[in-house]
C-alpha atoms as a PDB file:
ATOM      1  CA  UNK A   1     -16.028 -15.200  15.130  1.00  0.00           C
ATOM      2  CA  UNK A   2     -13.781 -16.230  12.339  1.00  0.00           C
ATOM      3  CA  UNK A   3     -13.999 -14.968   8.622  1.00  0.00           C
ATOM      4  CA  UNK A   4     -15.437 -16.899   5.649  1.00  0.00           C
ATOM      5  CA  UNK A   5     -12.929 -18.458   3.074  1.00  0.00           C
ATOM      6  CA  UNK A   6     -14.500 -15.972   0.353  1.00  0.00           C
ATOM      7  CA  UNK A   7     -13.676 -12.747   2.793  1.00  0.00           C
ATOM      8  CA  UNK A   8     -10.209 -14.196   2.943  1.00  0.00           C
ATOM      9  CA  UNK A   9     -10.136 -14.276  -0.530  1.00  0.00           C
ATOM     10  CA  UNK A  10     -11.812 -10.910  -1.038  1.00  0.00           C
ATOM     11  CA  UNK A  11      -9.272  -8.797   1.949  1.00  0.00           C
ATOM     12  CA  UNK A  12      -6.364 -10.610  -0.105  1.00  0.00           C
ATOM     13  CA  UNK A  13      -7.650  -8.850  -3.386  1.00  0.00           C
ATOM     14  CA  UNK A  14      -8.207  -5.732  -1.822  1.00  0.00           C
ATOM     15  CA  UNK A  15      -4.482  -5.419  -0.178  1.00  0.00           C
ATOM     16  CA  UNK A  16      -2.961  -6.896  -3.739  1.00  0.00           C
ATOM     17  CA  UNK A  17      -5.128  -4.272  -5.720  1.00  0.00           C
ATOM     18  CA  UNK A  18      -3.556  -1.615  -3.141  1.00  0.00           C
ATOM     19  CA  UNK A  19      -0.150  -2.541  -4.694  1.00  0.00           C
ATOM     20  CA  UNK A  20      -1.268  -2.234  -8.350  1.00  0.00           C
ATOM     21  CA  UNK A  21      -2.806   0.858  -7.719  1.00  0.00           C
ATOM     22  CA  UNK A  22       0.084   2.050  -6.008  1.00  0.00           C
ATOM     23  CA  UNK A  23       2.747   0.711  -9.023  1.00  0.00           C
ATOM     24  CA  UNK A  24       0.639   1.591 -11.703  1.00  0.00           C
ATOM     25  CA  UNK A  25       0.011   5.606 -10.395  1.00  0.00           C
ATOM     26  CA  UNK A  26      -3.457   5.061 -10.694  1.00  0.00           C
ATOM     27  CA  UNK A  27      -4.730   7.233  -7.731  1.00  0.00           C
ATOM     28  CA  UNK A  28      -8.716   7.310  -8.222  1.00  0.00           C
ATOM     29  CA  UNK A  29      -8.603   3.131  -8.150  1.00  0.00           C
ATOM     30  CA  UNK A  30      -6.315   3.537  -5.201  1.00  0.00           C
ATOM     31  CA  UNK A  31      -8.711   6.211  -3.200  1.00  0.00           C
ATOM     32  CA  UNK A  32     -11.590   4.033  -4.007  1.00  0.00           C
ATOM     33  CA  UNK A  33     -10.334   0.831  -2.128  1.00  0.00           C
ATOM     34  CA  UNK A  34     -10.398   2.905   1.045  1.00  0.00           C
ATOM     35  CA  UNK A  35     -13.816   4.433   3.209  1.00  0.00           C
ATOM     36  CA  UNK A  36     -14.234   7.527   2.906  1.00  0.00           C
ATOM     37  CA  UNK A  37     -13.181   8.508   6.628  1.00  0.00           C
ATOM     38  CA  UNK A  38     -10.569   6.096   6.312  1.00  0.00           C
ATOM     39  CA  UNK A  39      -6.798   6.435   7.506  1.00  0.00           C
ATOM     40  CA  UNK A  40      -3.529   6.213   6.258  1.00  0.00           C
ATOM     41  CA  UNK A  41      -1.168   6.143   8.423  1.00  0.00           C
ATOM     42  CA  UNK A  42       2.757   6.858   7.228  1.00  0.00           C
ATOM     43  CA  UNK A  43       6.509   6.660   8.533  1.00  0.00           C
ATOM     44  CA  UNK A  44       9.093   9.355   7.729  1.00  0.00           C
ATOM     45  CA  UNK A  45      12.164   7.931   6.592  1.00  0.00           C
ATOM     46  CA  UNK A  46      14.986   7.686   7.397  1.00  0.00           C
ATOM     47  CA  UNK A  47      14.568   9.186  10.853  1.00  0.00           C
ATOM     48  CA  UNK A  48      11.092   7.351  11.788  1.00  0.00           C
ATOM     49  CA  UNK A  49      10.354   4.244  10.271  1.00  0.00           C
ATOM     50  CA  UNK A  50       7.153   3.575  12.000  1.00  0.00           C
ATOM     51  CA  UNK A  51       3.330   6.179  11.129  1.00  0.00           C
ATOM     52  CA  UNK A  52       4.313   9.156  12.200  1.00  0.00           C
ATOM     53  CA  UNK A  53       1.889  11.120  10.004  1.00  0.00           C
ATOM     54  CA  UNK A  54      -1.432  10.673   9.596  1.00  0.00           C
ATOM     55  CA  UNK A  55      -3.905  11.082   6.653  1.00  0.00           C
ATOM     56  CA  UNK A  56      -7.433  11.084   7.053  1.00  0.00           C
ATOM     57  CA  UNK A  57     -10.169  10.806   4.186  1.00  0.00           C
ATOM     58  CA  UNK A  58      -9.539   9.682   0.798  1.00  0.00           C
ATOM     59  CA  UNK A  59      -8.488  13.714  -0.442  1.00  0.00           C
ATOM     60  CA  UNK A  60      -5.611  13.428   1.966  1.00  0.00           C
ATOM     61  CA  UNK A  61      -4.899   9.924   1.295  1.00  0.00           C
ATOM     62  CA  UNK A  62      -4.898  10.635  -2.234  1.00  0.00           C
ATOM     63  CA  UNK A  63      -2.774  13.863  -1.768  1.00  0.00           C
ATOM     64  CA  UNK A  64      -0.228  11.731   0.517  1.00  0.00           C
ATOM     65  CA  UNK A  65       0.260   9.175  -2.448  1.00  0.00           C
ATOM     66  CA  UNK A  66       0.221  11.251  -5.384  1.00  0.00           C
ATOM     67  CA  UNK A  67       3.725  12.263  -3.885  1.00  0.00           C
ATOM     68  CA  UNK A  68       5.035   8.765  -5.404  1.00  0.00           C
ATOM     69  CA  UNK A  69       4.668  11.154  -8.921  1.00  0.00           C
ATOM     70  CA  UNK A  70       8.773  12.036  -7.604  1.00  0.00           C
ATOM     71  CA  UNK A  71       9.820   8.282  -8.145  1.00  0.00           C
ATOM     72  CA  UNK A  72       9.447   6.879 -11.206  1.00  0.00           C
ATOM     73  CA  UNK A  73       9.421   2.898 -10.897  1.00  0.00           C
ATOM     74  CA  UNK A  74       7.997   1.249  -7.523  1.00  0.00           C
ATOM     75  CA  UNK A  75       7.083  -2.340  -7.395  1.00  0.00           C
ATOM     76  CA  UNK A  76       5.320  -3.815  -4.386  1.00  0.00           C
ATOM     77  CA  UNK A  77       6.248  -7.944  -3.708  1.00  0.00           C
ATOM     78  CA  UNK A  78       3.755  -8.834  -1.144  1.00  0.00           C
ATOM     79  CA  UNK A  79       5.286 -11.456   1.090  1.00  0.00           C
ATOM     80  CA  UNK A  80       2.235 -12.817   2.774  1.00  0.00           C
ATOM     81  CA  UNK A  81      -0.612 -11.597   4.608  1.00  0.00           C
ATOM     82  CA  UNK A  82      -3.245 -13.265   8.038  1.00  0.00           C
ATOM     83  CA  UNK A  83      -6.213 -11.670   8.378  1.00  0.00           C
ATOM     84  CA  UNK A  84      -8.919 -12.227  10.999  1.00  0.00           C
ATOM     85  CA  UNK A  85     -12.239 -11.142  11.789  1.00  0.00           C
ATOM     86  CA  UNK A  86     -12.528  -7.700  13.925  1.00  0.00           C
ATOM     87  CA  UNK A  87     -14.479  -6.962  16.924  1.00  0.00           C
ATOM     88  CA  UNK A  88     -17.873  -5.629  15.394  1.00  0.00           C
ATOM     89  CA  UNK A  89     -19.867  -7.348  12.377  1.00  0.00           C
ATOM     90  CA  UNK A  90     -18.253  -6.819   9.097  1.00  0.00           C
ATOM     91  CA  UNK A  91     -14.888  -5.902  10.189  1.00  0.00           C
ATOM     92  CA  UNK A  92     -11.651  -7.531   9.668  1.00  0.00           C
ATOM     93  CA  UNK A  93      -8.010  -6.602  10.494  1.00  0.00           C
ATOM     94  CA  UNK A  94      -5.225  -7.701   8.639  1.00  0.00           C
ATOM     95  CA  UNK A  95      -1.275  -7.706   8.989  1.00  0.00           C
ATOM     96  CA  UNK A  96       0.394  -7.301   5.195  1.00  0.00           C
ATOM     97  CA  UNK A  97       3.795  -8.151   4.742  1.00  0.00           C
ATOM     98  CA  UNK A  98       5.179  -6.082   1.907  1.00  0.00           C
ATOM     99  CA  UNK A  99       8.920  -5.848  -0.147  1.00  0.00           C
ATOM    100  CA  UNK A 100       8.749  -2.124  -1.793  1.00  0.00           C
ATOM    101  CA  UNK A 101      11.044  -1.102  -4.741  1.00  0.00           C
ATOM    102  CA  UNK A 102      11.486   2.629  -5.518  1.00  0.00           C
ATOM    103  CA  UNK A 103      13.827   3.367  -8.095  1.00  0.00           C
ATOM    104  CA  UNK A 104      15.581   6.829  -7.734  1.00  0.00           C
ATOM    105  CA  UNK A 105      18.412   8.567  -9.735  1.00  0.00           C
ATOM    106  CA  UNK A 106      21.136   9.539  -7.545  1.00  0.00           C
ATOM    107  CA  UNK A 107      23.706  10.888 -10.273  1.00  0.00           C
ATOM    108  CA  UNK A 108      22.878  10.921 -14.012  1.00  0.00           C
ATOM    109  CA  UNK A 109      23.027   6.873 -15.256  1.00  0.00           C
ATOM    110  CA  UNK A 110      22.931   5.929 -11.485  1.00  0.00           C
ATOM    111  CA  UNK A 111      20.106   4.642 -10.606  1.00  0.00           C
ATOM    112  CA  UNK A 112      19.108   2.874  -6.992  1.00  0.00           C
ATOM    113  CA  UNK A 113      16.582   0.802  -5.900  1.00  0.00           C
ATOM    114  CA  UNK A 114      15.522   1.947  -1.983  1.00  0.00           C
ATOM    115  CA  UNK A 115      14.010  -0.985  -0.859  1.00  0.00           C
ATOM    116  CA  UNK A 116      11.338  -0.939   2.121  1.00  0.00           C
ATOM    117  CA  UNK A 117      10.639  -4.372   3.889  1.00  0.00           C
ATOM    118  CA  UNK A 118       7.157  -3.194   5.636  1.00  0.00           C
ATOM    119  CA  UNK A 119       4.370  -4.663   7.167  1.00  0.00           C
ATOM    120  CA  UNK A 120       0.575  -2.661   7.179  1.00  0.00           C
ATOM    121  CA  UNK A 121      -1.079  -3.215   9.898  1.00  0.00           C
ATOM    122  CA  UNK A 122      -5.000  -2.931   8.651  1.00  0.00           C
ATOM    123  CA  UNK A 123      -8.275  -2.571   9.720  1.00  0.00           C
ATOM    124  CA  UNK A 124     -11.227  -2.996   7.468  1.00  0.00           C
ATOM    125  CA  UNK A 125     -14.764  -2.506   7.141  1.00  0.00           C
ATOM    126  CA  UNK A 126     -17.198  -4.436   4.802  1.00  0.00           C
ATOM    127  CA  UNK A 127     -19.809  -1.978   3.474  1.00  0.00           C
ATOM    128  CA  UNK A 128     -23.782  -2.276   2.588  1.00  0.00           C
ATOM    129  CA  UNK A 129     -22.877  -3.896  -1.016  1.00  0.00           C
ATOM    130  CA  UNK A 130     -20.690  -6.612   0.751  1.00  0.00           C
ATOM    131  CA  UNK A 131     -17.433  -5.021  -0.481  1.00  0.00           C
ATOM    132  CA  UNK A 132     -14.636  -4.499   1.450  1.00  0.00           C
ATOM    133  CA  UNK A 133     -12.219  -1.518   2.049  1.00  0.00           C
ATOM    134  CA  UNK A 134      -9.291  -0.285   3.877  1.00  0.00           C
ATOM    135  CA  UNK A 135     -10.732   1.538   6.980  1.00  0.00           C
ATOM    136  CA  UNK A 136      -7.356   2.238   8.452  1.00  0.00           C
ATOM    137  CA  UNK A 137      -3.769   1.528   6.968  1.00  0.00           C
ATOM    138  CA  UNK A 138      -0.127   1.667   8.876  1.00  0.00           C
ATOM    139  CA  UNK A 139       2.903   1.739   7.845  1.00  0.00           C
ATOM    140  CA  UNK A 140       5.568   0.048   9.482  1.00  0.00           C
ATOM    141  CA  UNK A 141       9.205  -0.004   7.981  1.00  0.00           C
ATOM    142  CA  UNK A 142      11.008  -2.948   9.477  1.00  0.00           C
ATOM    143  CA  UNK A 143      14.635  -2.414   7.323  1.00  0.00           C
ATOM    144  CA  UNK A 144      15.856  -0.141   4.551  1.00  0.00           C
ATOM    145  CA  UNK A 145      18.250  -1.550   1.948  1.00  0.00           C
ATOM    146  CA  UNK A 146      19.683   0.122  -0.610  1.00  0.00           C
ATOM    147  CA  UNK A 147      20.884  -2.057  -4.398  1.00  0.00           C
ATOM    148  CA  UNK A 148      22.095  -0.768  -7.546  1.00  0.00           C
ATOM    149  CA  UNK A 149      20.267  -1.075 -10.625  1.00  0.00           C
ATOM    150  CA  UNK A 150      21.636  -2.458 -14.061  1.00  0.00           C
ATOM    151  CA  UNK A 151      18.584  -1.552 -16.025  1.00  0.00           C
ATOM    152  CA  UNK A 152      14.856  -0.258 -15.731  1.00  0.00           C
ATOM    153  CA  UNK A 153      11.858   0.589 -17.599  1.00  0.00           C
ATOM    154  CA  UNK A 154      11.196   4.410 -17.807  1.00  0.00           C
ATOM    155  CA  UNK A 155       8.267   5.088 -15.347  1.00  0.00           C
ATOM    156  CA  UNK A 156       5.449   3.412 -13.639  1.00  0.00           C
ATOM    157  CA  UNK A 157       3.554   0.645 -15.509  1.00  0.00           C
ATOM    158  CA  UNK A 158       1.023   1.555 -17.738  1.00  0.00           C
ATOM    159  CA  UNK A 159      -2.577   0.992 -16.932  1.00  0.00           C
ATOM    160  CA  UNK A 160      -3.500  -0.910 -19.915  1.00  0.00           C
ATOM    161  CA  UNK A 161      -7.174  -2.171 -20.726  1.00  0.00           C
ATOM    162  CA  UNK A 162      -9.564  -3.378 -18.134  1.00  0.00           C
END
């Protein structure tokens, strides 16, 4: 079984609306692209880079990723993304290729970017109104970089009119 073109396009929205909702803070969006027994699945670097910890139903999802409130600037560059169709009618899986920003001030003026290049590996589950969601979501840190930073705007991007 293969997907359709138009769940392609839809499980491409869904993972680039993950990164918005990430970047721009905006937590009940974010909760909402997920089922509600969904689960996120999370490294702990620098000593594990691959999910470690587990978060199960959108209050502990959203709890896990209201922590970003510490860093004020992320930016997620995805880098690509294949998905294909899962075992059982209306699922999918996906593999997300991701570059993550997180601006952090180590010293007063000194500001770093800690840069995450990550894949998710995804499952996903198409619901009774044909939309999509992120049943299950893990994080995989392939390579940690660290860059200085010249200049940045003050905190995560507004969420402007929709």
């Amino acid at each position: 079984m293969t997907l359709a073109p138009a769940d392609r396009a839809d499980l491409a929205d869904l993972v680039a609306r993950y990164a918005l909702h990430v970047d721009r803070r905006d937590l009940d969006a974010l909760v909402g692209l997920f089922t509600e027994d969904a689960v996120l699945a999370l490294p702990d670097p620098p000593r594990d880079l691959g999910p470690v910890r587990s978060h199960t139903g959108r209050a502990e999802i959203r709890d896990a990723m209201a922590r970003l409130a510490a860093i004020p600037v992320t930016f997620h560059a995805l880098a690509g993304h294949v998905f294909d169709a899962g075992p059982d009618p209306h699922t999918a899986t996906g593999s997300v290729a991701c570059v993550a920003h997180h601006l952090t001030e180590r010293s007063p003026g000194e500001v770093t970017d800690l840069v995450w290049h990550l894949r998710y590996a995804d499952s996903y589950l198409r619901d009774d109104d044909g939309v999509w969601r992120i049943r299950g979501r893990a994080l995989q840190i392939d390579w940690i970089e660290t860059r200085p930073v010249r200049r940045h705007r003050a905190e995560a991007e507004p969420r402007g009119d929709r």
